[in-house]
Every structure is written in C-alpha cells, then in structure tokens.
C-alpha atoms as a PDB file:
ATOM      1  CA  UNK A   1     -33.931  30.640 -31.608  1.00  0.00           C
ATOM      2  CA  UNK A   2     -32.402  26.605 -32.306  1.00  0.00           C
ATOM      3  CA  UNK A   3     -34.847  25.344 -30.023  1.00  0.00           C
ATOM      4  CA  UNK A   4     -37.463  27.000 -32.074  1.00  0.00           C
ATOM      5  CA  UNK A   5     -36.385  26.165 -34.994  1.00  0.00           C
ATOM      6  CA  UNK A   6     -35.717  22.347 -34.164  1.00  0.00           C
ATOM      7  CA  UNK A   7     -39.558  22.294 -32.474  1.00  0.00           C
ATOM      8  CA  UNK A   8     -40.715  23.823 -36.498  1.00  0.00           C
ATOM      9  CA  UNK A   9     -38.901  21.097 -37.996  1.00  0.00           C
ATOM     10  CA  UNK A  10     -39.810  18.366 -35.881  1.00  0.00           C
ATOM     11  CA  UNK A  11     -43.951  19.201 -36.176  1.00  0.00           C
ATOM     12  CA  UNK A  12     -43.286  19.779 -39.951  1.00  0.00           C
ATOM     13  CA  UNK A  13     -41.624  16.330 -40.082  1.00  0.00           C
ATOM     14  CA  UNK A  14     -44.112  14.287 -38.221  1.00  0.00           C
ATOM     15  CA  UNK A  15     -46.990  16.407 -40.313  1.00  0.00           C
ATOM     16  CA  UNK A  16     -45.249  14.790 -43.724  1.00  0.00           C
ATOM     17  CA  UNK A  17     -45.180  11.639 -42.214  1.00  0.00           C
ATOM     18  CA  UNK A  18     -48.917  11.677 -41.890  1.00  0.00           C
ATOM     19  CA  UNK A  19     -49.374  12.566 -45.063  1.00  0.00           C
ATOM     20  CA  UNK A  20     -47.135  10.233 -46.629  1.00  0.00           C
ATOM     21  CA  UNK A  21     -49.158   7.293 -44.573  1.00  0.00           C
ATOM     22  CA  UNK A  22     -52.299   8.913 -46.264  1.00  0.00           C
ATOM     23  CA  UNK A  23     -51.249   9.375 -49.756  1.00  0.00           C
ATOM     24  CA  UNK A  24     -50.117   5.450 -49.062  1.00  0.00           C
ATOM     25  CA  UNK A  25     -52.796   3.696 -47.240  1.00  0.00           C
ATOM     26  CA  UNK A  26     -54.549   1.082 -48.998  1.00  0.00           C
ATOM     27  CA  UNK A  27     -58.351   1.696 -49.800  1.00  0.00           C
ATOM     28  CA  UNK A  28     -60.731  -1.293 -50.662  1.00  0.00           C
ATOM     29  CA  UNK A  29     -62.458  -0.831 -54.081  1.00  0.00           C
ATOM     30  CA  UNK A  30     -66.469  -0.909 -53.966  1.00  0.00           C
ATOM     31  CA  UNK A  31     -66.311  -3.338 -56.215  1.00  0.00           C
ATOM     32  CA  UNK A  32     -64.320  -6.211 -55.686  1.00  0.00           C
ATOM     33  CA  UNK A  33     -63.606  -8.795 -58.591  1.00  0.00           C
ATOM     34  CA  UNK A  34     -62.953 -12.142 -57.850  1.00  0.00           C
ATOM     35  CA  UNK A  35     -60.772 -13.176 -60.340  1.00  0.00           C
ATOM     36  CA  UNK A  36     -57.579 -15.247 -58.922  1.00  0.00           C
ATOM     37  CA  UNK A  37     -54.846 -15.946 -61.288  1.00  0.00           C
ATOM     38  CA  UNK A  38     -54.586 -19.602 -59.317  1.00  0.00           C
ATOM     39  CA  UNK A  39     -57.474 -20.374 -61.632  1.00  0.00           C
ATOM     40  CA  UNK A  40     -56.354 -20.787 -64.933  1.00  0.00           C
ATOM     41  CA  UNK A  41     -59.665 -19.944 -66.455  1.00  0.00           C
ATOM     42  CA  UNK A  42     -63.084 -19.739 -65.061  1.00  0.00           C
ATOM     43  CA  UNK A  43     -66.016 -21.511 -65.803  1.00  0.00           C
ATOM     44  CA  UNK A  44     -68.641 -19.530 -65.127  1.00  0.00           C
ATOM     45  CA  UNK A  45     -68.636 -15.638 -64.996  1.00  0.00           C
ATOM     46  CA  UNK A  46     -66.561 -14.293 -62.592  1.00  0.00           C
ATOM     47  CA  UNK A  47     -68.186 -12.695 -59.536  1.00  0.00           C
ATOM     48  CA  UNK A  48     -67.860  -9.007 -59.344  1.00  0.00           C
ATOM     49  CA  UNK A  49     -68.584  -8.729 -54.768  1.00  0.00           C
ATOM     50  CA  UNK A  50     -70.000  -5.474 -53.784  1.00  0.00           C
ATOM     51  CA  UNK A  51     -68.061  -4.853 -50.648  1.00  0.00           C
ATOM     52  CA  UNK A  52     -68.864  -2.154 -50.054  1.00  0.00           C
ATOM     53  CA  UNK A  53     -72.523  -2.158 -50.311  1.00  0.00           C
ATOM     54  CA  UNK A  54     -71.849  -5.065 -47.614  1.00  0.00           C
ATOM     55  CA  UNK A  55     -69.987  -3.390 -45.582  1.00  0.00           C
ATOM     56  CA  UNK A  56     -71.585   0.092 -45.521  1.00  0.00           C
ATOM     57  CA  UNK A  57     -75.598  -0.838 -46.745  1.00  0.00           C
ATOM     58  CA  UNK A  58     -75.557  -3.926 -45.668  1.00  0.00           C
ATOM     59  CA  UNK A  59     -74.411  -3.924 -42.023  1.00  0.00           C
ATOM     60  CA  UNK A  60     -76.428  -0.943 -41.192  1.00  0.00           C
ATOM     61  CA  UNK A  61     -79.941  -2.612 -42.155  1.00  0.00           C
ATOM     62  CA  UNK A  62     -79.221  -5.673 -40.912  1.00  0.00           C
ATOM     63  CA  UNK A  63     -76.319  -5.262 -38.215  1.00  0.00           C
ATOM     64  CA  UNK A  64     -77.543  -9.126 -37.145  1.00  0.00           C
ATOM     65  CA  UNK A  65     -75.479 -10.523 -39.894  1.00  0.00           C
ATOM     66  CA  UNK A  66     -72.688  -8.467 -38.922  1.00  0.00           C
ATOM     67  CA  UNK A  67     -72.152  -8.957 -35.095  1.00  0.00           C
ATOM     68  CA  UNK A  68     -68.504  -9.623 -36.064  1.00  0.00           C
ATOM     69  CA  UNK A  69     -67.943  -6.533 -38.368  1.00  0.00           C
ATOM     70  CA  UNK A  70     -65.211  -7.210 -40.838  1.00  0.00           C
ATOM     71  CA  UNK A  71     -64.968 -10.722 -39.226  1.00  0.00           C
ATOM     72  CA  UNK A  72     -68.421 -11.999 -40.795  1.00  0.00           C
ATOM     73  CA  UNK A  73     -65.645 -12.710 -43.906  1.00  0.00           C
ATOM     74  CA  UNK A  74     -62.321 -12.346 -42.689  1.00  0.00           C
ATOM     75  CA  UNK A  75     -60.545 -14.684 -40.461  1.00  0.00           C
ATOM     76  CA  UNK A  76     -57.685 -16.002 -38.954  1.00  0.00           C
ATOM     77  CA  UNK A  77     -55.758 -19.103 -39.076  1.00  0.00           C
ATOM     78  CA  UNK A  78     -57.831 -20.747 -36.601  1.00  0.00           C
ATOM     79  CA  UNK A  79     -61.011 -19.603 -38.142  1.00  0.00           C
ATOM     80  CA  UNK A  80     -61.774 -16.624 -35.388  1.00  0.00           C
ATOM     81  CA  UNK A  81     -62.896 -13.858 -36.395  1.00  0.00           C
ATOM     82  CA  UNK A  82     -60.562 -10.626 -37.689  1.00  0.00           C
ATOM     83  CA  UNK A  83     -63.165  -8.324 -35.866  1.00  0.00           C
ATOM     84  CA  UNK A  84     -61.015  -5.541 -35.475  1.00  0.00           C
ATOM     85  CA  UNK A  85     -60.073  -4.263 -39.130  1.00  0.00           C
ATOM     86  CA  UNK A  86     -60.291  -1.367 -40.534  1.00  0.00           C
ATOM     87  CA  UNK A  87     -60.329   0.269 -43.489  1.00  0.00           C
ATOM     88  CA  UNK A  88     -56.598   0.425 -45.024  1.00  0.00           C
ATOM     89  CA  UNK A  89     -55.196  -3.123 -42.748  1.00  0.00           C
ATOM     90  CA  UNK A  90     -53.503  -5.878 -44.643  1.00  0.00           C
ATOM     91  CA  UNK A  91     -55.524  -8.708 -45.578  1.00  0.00           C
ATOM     92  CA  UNK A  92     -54.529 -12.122 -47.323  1.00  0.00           C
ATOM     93  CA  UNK A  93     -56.124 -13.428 -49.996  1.00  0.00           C
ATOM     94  CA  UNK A  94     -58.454 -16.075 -49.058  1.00  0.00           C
ATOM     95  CA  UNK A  95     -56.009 -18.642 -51.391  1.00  0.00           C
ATOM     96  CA  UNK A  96     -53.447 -17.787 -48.768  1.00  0.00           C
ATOM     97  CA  UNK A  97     -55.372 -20.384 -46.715  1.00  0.00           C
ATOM     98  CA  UNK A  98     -57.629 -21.899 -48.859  1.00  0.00           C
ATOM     99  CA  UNK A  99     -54.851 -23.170 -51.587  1.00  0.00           C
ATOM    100  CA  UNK A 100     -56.621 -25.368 -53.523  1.00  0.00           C
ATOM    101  CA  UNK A 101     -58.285 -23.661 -57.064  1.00  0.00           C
ATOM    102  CA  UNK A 102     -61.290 -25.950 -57.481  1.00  0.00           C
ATOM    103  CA  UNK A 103     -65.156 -25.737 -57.625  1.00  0.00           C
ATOM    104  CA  UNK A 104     -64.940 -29.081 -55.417  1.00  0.00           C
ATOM    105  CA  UNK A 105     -62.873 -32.129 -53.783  1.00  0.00           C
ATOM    106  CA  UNK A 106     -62.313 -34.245 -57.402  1.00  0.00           C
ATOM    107  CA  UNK A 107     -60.360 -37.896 -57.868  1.00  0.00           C
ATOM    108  CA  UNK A 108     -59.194 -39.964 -54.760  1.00  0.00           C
ATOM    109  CA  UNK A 109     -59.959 -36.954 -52.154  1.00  0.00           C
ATOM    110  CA  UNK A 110     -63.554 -37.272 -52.985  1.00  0.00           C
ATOM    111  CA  UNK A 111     -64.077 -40.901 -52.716  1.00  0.00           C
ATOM    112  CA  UNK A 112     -62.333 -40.180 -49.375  1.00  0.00           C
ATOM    113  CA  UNK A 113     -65.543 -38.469 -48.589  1.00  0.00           C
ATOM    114  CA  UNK A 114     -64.182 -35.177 -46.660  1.00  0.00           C
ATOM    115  CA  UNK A 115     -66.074 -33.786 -44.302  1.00  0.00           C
ATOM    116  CA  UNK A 116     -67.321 -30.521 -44.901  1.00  0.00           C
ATOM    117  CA  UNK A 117     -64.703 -28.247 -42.620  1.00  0.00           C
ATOM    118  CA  UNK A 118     -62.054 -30.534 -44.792  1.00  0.00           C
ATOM    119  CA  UNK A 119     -63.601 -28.846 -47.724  1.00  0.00           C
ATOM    120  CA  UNK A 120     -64.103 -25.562 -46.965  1.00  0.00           C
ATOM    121  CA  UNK A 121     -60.444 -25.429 -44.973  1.00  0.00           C
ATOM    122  CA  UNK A 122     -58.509 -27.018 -48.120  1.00  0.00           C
ATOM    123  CA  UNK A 123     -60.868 -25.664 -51.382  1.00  0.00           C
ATOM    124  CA  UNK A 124     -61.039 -22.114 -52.360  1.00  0.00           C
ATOM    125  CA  UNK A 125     -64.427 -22.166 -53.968  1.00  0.00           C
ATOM    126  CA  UNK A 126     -65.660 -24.041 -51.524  1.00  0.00           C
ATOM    127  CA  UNK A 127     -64.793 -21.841 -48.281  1.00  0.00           C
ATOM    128  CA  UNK A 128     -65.899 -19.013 -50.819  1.00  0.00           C
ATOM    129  CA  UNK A 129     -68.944 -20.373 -51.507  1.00  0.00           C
ATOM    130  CA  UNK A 130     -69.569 -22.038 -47.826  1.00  0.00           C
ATOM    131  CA  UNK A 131     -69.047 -17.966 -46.715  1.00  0.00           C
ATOM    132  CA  UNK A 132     -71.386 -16.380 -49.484  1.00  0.00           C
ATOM    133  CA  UNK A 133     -74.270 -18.751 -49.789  1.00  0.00           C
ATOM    134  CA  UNK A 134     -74.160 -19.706 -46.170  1.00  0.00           C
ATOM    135  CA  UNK A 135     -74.790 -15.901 -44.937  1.00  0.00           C
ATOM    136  CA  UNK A 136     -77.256 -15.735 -47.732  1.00  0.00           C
ATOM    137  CA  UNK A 137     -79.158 -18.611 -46.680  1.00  0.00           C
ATOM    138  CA  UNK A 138     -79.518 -17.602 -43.345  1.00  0.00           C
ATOM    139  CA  UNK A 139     -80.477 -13.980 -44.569  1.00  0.00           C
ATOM    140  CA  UNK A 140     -83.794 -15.688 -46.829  1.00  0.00           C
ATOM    141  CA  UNK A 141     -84.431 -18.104 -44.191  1.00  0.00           C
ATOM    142  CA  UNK A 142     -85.073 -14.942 -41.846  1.00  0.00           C
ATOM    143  CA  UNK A 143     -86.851 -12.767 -44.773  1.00  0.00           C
ATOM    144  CA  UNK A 144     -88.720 -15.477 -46.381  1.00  0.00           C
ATOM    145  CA  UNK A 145     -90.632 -13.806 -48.138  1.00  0.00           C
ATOM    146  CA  UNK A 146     -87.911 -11.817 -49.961  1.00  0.00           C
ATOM    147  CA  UNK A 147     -85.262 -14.411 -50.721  1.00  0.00           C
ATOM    148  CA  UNK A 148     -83.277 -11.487 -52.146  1.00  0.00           C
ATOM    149  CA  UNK A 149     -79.827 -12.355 -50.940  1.00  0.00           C
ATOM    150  CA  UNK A 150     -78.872 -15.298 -54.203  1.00  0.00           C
ATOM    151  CA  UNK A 151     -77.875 -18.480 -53.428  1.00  0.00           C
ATOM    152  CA  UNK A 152     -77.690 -20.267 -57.200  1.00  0.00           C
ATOM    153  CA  UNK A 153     -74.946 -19.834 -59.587  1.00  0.00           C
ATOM    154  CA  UNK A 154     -76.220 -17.583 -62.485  1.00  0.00           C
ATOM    155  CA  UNK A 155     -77.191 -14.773 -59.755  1.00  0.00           C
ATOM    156  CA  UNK A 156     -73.841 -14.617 -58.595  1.00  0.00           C
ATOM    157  CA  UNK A 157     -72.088 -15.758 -61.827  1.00  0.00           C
ATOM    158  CA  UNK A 158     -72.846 -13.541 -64.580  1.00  0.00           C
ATOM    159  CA  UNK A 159     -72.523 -14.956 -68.210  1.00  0.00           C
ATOM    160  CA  UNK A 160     -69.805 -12.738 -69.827  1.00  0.00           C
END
C-alpha cells in the first residue's frame, strides 16, 4: 500500500512540474515592437516586426529564405547561426551584442571609415537594418516583379 502510494505521488509530482513549466514558458508575441529603451527617443516611427507572420507565413512560402530556421535572425557570438530554437528558448536582445544605439558610425569612428562587418558587429541599427533590408533585398531581387518585401524607411517606419 506505501509503495503505491509513493508511485501516486511521485506521477502527480512530476505531472505539476509539467504544468508549472507550461503555465511558465515564454511565448513570442506576433507582433514584436522594436522599441529599445537604449534609444532615448526615436526618430522615425518605431517598427512594429511581424514575427510571426515570418516565422509561420513566411517560411512556409518561401522556405529558401529560411534554410536556417530561427537562425535566418538569431545568432551567436561568432555570427553562426542559432538554428535550433524553439518556441519558448531564451534569446538576447540583439543590443546584447550590438551595444551601440545609433542609426550609423558618427564623429572620429566614421572618418575611420569602418568596414561594413565593423558596423553591423558594433551598431544596433545597423546589424538591424543589415538583417532586415538585406533578406529583403535578396527576396525582390528573386521576385522582381513584386518588390513586396520594403527596403526604404517609411515602409518599415511608420509616422506615429
């Protein structure tokens, strides 16, 4: 009768567990606003990214922009690929990385004339826009006659 009682409690314990992780594990909004507070005010309309329609709508019609999955945007350290997330895992902020809040390389740095991996690895709006635009590009260069992924400011950059 304890052994039964013990095997109850243990499946009833590792059931709440499961639960628990559920009730707990993070979810990604559809709609992703990219508003860091290491800007102290933006310029231009802040960008509202549909991730999900990316993820989801996106990588089903056209899985040849997504070879990587999740890794098409996310990377590490090293700039490989984080092809294995899921929904729920951990992810930094890109200005974990990317720690300088500017639209571009300003004063001494830009007379220095960086390179453009300099940029993108050391300017948040730059690898932001590098990662956006540059997909997009390639997406209109291969559907010419759409051009429906944007690539200007005011398409991505609504006035508010």
């Amino acid at each position: 009768m304890k052994r039964k009682s013990f095997l109850i409690l243990v499946i009833v314990g590792i059931a709440t567990l499961f639960v628990v992780a559920g009730i707990f594990a993070k979810t990604v909004s559809d709609v992703i606003e990219l508003k860091d507070p290491a800007y102290k005010e933006h310029e231009k309309g802040v960008v509202k990214f549909e991730h999900k329609k990316h993820q989801d709508d996106y990588a089903k019609k056209y899985p040849e922009f997504y070879k990587n999955g999740c890794g098409e945007c996310h990377h590490d350290k090293d700039n490989k690929p984080l092809s294995d997330l899921k929904e729920g895992d951990d992810v930094q902020k890109c200005i974990e990385c990317h720690k300088i809040a500017s639209e571009a390389p300003k004063g001494k740095k830009a007379k220095k004339k960086l390179s453009k991996k300099e940029k993108i690895k050391d300017y948040h709006a730059e690898a932001l826009h590098e990662n956006c635009k540059g997909c997009h590009r390639k997406y209109n260069k291969k559907y010419k006659p759409t051009k429906k992924a944007p690539t200007t400011c005011v398409k991505c950059h609504p006035k508010e």
